[in-house]
C-alpha atoms as a PDB file:
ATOM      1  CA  UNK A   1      31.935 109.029-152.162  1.00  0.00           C
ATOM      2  CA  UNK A   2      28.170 109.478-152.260  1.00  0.00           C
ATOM      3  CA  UNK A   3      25.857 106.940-150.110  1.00  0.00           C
ATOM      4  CA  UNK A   4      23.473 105.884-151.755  1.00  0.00           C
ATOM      5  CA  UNK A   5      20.340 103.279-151.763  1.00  0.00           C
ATOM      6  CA  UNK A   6      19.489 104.221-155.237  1.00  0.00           C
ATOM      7  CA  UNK A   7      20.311 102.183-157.703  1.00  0.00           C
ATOM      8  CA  UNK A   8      22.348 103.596-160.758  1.00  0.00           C
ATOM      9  CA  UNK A   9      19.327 103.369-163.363  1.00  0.00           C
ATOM     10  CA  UNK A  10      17.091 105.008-161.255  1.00  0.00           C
ATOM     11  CA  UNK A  11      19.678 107.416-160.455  1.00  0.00           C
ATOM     12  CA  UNK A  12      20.266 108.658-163.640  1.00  0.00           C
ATOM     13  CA  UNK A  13      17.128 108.840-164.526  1.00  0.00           C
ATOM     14  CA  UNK A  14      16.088 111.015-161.190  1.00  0.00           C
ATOM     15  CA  UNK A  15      19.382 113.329-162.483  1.00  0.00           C
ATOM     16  CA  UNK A  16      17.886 113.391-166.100  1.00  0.00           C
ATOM     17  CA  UNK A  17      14.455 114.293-164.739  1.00  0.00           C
ATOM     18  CA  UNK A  18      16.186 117.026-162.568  1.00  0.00           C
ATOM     19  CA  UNK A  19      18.526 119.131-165.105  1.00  0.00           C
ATOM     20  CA  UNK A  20      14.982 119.159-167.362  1.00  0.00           C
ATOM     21  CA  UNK A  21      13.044 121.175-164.726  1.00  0.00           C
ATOM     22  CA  UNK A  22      13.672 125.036-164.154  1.00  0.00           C
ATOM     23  CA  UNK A  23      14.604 126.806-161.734  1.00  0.00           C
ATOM     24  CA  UNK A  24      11.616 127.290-160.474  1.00  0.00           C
ATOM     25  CA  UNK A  25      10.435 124.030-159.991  1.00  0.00           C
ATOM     26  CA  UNK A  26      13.700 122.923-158.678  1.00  0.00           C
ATOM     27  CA  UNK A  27      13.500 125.380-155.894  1.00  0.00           C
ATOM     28  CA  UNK A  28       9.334 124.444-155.564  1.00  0.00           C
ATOM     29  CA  UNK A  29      10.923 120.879-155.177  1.00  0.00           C
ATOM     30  CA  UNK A  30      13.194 121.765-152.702  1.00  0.00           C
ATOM     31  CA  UNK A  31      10.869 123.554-150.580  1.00  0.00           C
ATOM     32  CA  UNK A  32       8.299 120.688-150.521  1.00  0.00           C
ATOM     33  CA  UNK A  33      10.888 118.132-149.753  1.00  0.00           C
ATOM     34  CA  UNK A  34      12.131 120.873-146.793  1.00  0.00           C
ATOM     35  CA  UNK A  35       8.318 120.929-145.264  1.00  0.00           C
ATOM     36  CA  UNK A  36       8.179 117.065-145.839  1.00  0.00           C
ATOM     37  CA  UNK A  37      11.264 116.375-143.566  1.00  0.00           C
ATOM     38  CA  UNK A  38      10.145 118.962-140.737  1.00  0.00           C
ATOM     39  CA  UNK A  39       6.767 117.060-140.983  1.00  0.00           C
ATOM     40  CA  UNK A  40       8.613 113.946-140.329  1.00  0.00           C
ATOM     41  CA  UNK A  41      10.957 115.235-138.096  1.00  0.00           C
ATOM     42  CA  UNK A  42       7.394 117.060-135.523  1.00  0.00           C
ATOM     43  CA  UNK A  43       5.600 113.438-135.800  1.00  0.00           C
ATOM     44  CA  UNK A  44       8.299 111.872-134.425  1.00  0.00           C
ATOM     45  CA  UNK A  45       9.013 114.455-131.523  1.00  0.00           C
ATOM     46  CA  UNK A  46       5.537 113.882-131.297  1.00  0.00           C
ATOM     47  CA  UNK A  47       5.487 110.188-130.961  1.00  0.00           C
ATOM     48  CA  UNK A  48       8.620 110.664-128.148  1.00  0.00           C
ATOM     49  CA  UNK A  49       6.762 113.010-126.801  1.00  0.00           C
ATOM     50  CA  UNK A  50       2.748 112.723-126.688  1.00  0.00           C
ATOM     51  CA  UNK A  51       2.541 114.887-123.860  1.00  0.00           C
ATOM     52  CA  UNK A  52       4.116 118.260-125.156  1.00  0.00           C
ATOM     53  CA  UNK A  53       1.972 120.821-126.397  1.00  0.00           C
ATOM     54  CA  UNK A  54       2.299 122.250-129.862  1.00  0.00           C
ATOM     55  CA  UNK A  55       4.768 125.320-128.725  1.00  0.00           C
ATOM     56  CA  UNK A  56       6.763 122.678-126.572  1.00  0.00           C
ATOM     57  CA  UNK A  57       6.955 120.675-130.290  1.00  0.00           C
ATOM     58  CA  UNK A  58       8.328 123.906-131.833  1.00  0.00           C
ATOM     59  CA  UNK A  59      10.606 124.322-129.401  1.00  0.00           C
ATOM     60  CA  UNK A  60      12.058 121.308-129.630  1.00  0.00           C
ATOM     61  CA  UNK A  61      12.436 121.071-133.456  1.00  0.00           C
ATOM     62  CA  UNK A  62      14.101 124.656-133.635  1.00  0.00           C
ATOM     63  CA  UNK A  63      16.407 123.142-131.359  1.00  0.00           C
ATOM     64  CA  UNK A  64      17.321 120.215-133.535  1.00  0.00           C
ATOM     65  CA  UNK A  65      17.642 122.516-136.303  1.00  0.00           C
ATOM     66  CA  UNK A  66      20.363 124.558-134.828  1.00  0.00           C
ATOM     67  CA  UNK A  67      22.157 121.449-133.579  1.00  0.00           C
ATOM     68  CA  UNK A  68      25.243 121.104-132.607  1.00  0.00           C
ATOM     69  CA  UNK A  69      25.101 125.042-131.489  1.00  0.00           C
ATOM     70  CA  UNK A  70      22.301 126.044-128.407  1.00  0.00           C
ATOM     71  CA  UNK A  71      19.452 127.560-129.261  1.00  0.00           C
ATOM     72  CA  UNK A  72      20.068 131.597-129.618  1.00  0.00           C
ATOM     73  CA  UNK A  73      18.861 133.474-126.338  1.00  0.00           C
ATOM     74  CA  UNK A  74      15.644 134.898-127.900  1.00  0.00           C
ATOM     75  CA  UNK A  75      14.555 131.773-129.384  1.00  0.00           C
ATOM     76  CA  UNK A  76      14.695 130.070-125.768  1.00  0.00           C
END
Protein backbone atom coordinates (compact mmCIF):
# COMPACT_ATOMS: atom_id res chain seq x y z
CA UNK A 1 0.00 0.00 0.00
CA UNK A 2 1.53 3.29 -1.11
CA UNK A 3 1.30 6.47 1.39
CA UNK A 4 0.40 9.03 -0.08
CA UNK A 5 -0.69 12.92 0.40
CA UNK A 6 -1.39 13.23 -3.22
CA UNK A 7 -4.52 13.19 -4.26
CA UNK A 8 -5.57 10.67 -7.10
CA UNK A 9 -6.08 13.46 -9.91
CA UNK A 10 -2.99 14.95 -9.31
CA UNK A 11 -1.48 11.66 -9.14
CA UNK A 12 -2.26 10.54 -12.33
CA UNK A 13 -1.55 13.33 -13.86
CA UNK A 14 2.20 13.55 -12.18
CA UNK A 15 2.36 9.57 -13.62
CA UNK A 16 1.08 10.81 -17.10
CA UNK A 17 3.59 13.67 -17.08
CA UNK A 18 6.32 11.08 -16.05
CA UNK A 19 5.99 8.03 -18.68
CA UNK A 20 6.03 11.21 -21.43
CA UNK A 21 9.59 12.29 -20.47
CA UNK A 22 12.78 10.23 -21.58
CA UNK A 23 15.11 8.76 -20.07
CA UNK A 24 17.09 11.37 -19.85
CA UNK A 25 15.09 13.73 -18.22
CA UNK A 26 13.80 11.20 -15.88
CA UNK A 27 17.23 10.51 -14.61
CA UNK A 28 17.99 14.72 -14.82
CA UNK A 29 14.80 14.66 -12.53
CA UNK A 30 16.02 12.30 -10.29
CA UNK A 31 19.27 13.81 -9.77
CA UNK A 32 17.82 17.29 -8.99
CA UNK A 33 15.31 15.92 -6.61
CA UNK A 34 18.59 13.81 -5.00
CA UNK A 35 20.63 17.34 -4.54
CA UNK A 36 17.28 18.96 -3.33
CA UNK A 37 16.86 16.45 -0.38
CA UNK A 38 20.72 16.57 0.67
CA UNK A 39 20.15 20.41 0.57
CA UNK A 40 17.38 19.94 2.94
CA UNK A 41 18.77 17.35 4.81
CA UNK A 42 22.67 20.00 5.44
CA UNK A 43 20.20 23.05 6.43
CA UNK A 44 18.76 21.21 8.92
CA UNK A 45 22.05 19.64 10.42
CA UNK A 46 22.82 23.07 10.12
CA UNK A 47 20.04 24.56 12.06
CA UNK A 48 20.81 21.58 14.97
CA UNK A 49 23.97 22.42 14.67
CA UNK A 50 25.09 26.24 14.02
CA UNK A 51 28.31 25.67 15.45
CA UNK A 52 29.87 22.87 13.16
CA UNK A 53 32.00 23.81 10.46
CA UNK A 54 31.32 22.85 6.89
CA UNK A 55 33.56 19.42 7.03
CA UNK A 56 31.86 18.68 10.52
CA UNK A 57 28.34 19.16 8.25
CA UNK A 58 29.72 16.59 5.76
CA UNK A 59 30.53 14.41 8.17
CA UNK A 60 27.53 14.24 9.65
CA UNK A 61 25.31 13.86 6.52
CA UNK A 62 27.56 10.93 5.12
CA UNK A 63 26.74 9.46 8.28
CA UNK A 64 23.00 9.69 7.91
CA UNK A 65 23.37 8.42 4.55
CA UNK A 66 24.87 5.16 5.50
CA UNK A 67 22.42 4.76 8.37
CA UNK A 68 21.63 2.08 10.04
CA UNK A 69 25.40 0.72 9.21
CA UNK A 70 28.65 3.00 10.82
CA UNK A 71 30.36 5.01 8.77
CA UNK A 72 33.23 2.86 6.78
CA UNK A 73 36.76 3.35 8.52
CA UNK A 74 38.17 5.71 5.82
CA UNK A 75 35.26 7.88 5.70
CA UNK A 76 35.65 8.52 9.63
Amino acid sequence: MNVTDTIPAAQSLQQQIQRAMTGEQRVLLAWEMSLFVRQLQAARVRQEHPQWSDAEVGRELLRLAFLPAPLPPRLR
